[in-house]
C-alpha atoms as a PDB file:
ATOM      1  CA  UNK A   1     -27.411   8.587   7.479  1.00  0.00           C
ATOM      2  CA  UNK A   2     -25.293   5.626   8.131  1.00  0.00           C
ATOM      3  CA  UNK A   3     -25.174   4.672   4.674  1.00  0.00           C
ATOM      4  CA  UNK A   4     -23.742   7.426   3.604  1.00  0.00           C
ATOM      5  CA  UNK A   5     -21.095   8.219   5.415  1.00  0.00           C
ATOM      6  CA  UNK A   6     -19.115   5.310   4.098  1.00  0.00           C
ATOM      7  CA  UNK A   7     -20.054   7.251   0.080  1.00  0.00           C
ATOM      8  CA  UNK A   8     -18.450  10.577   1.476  1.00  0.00           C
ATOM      9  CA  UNK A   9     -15.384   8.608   3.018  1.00  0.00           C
ATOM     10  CA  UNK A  10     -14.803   6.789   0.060  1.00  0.00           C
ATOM     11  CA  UNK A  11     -15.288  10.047  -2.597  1.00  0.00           C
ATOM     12  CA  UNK A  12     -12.669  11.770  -0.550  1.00  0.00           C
ATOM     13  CA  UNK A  13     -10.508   9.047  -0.537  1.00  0.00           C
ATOM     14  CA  UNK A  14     -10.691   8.827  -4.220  1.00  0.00           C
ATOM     15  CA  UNK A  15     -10.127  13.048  -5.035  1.00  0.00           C
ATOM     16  CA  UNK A  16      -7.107  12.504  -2.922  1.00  0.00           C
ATOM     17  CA  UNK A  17      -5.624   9.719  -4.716  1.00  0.00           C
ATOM     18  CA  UNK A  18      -6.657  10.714  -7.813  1.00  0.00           C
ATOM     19  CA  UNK A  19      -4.979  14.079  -7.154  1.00  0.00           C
ATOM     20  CA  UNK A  20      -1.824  12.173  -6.244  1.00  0.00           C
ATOM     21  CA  UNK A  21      -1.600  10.410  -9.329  1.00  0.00           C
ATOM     22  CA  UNK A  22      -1.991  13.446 -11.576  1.00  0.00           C
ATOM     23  CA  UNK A  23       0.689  15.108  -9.663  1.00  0.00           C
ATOM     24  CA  UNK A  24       2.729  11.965 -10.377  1.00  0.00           C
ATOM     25  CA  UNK A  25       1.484  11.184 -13.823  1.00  0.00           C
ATOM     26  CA  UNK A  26       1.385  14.502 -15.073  1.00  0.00           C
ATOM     27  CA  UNK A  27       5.416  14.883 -16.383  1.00  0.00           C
ATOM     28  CA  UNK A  28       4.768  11.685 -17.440  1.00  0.00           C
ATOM     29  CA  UNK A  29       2.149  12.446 -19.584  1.00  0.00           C
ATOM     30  CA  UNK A  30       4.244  15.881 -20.980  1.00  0.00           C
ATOM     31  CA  UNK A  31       7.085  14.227 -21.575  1.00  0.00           C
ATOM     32  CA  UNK A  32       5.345  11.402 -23.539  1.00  0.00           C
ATOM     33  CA  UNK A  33       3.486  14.135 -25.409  1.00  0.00           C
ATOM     34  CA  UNK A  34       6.625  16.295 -26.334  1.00  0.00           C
ATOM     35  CA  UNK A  35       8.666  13.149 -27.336  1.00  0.00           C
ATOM     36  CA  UNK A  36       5.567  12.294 -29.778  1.00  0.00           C
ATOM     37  CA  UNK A  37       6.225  15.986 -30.992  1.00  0.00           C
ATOM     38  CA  UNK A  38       9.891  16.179 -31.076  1.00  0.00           C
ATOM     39  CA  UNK A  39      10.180  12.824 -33.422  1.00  0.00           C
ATOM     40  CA  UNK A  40       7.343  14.390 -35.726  1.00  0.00           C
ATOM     41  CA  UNK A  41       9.817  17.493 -35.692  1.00  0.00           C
ATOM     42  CA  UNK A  42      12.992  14.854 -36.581  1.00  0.00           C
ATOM     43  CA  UNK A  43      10.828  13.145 -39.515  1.00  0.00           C
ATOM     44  CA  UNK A  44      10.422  16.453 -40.761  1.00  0.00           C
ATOM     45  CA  UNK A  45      13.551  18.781 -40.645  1.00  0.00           C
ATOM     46  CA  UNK A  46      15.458  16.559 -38.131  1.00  0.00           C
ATOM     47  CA  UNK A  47      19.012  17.048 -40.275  1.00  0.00           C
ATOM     48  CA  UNK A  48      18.590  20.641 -40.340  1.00  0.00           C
ATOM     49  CA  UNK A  49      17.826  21.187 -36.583  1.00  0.00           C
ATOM     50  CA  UNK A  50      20.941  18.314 -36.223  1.00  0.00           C
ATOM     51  CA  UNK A  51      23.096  20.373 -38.462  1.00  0.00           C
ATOM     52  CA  UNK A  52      21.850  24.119 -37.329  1.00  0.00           C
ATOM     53  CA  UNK A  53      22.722  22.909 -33.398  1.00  0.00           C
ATOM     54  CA  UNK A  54      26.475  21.516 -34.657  1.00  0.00           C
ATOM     55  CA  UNK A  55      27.160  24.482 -36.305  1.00  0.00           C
ATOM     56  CA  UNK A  56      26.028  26.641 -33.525  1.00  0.00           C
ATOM     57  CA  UNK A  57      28.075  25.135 -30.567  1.00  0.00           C
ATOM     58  CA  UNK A  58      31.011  24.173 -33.105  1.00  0.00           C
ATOM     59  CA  UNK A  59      30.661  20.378 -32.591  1.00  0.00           C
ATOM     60  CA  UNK A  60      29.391  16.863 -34.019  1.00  0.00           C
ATOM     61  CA  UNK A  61      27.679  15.721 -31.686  1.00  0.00           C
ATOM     62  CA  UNK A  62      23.904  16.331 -31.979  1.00  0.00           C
ATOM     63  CA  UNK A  63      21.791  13.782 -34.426  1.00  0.00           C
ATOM     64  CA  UNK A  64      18.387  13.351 -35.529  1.00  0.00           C
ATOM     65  CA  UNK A  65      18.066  10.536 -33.005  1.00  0.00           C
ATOM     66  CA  UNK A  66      18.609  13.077 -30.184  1.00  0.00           C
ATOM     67  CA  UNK A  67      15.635  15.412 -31.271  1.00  0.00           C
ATOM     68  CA  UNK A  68      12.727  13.773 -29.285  1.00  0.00           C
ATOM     69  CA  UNK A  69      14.405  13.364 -25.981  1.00  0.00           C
ATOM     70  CA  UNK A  70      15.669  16.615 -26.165  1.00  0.00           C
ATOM     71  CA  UNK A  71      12.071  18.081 -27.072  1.00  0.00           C
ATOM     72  CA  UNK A  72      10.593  15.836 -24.051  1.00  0.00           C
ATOM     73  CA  UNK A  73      12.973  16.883 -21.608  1.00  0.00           C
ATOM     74  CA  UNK A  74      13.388  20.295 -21.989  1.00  0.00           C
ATOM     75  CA  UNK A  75       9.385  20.540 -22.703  1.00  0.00           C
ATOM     76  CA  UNK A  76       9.113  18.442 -19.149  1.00  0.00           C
ATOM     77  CA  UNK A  77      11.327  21.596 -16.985  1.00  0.00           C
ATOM     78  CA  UNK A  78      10.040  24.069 -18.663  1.00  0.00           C
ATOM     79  CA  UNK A  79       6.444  22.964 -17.584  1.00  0.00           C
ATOM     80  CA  UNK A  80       7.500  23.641 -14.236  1.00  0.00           C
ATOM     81  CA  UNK A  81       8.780  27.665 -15.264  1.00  0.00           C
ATOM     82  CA  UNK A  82       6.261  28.599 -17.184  1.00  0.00           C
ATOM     83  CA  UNK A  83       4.426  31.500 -16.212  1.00  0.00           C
ATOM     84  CA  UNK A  84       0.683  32.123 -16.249  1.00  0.00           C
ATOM     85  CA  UNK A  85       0.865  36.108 -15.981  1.00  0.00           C
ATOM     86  CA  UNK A  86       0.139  38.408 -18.882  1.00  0.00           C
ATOM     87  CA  UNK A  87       0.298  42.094 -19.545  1.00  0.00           C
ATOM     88  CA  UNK A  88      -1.852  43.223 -22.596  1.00  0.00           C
ATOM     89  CA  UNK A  89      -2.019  46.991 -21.461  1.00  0.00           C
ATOM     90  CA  UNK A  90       0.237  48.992 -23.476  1.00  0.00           C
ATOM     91  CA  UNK A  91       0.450  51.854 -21.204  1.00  0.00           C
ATOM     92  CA  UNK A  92       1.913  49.399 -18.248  1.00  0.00           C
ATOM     93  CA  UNK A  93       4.858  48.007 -20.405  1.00  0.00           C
ATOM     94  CA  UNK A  94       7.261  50.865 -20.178  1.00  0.00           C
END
């Protein structure tokens, strides 16, 4: 029984690290993802999102070039307000 006490110490040791490092990787890993999608979304329409946005707030100051962090970032918050509760009864949403 010996012997396998040092297997249970060292599986428990690993679910807590590896739990660590997914709570430290995981914005890591969304924002990589959303910056990925956000410069697919600049090669595609990236001067009308640019233009759309200056028009909008009445400046010059947003560019193609700021698409993917601004995808990343915003995608990387609003992982952490996202809500996991739906209502699909009809009756319930008046």
């Amino acid at each position: 029984m010996r012997n396998n006490d040092g297997f249970t110490l060292l599986g428990i040791g690993s679910a807590i690290i590896g739990l660590i490092g997914l709570l430290v990787f995981s914005p890591v890993i969304t924002f990589g993802f959303a910056w990925f999608g956000g410069w697919i979304l600049k090669l595609c329409v990236g001067n009308a999102i640019a233009s759309g946005m200056n028009l909008m707030f009445d400046t010059a100051r947003f560019t193609p070039d700021f698409i993917p962090l601004a995808c990343a970032t915003l995608a990387t918050i609003g992982k952490y307000f996202k809500s996991s509760q739906t209502n699909s009864n009809k009756n319930e949403r008046r």
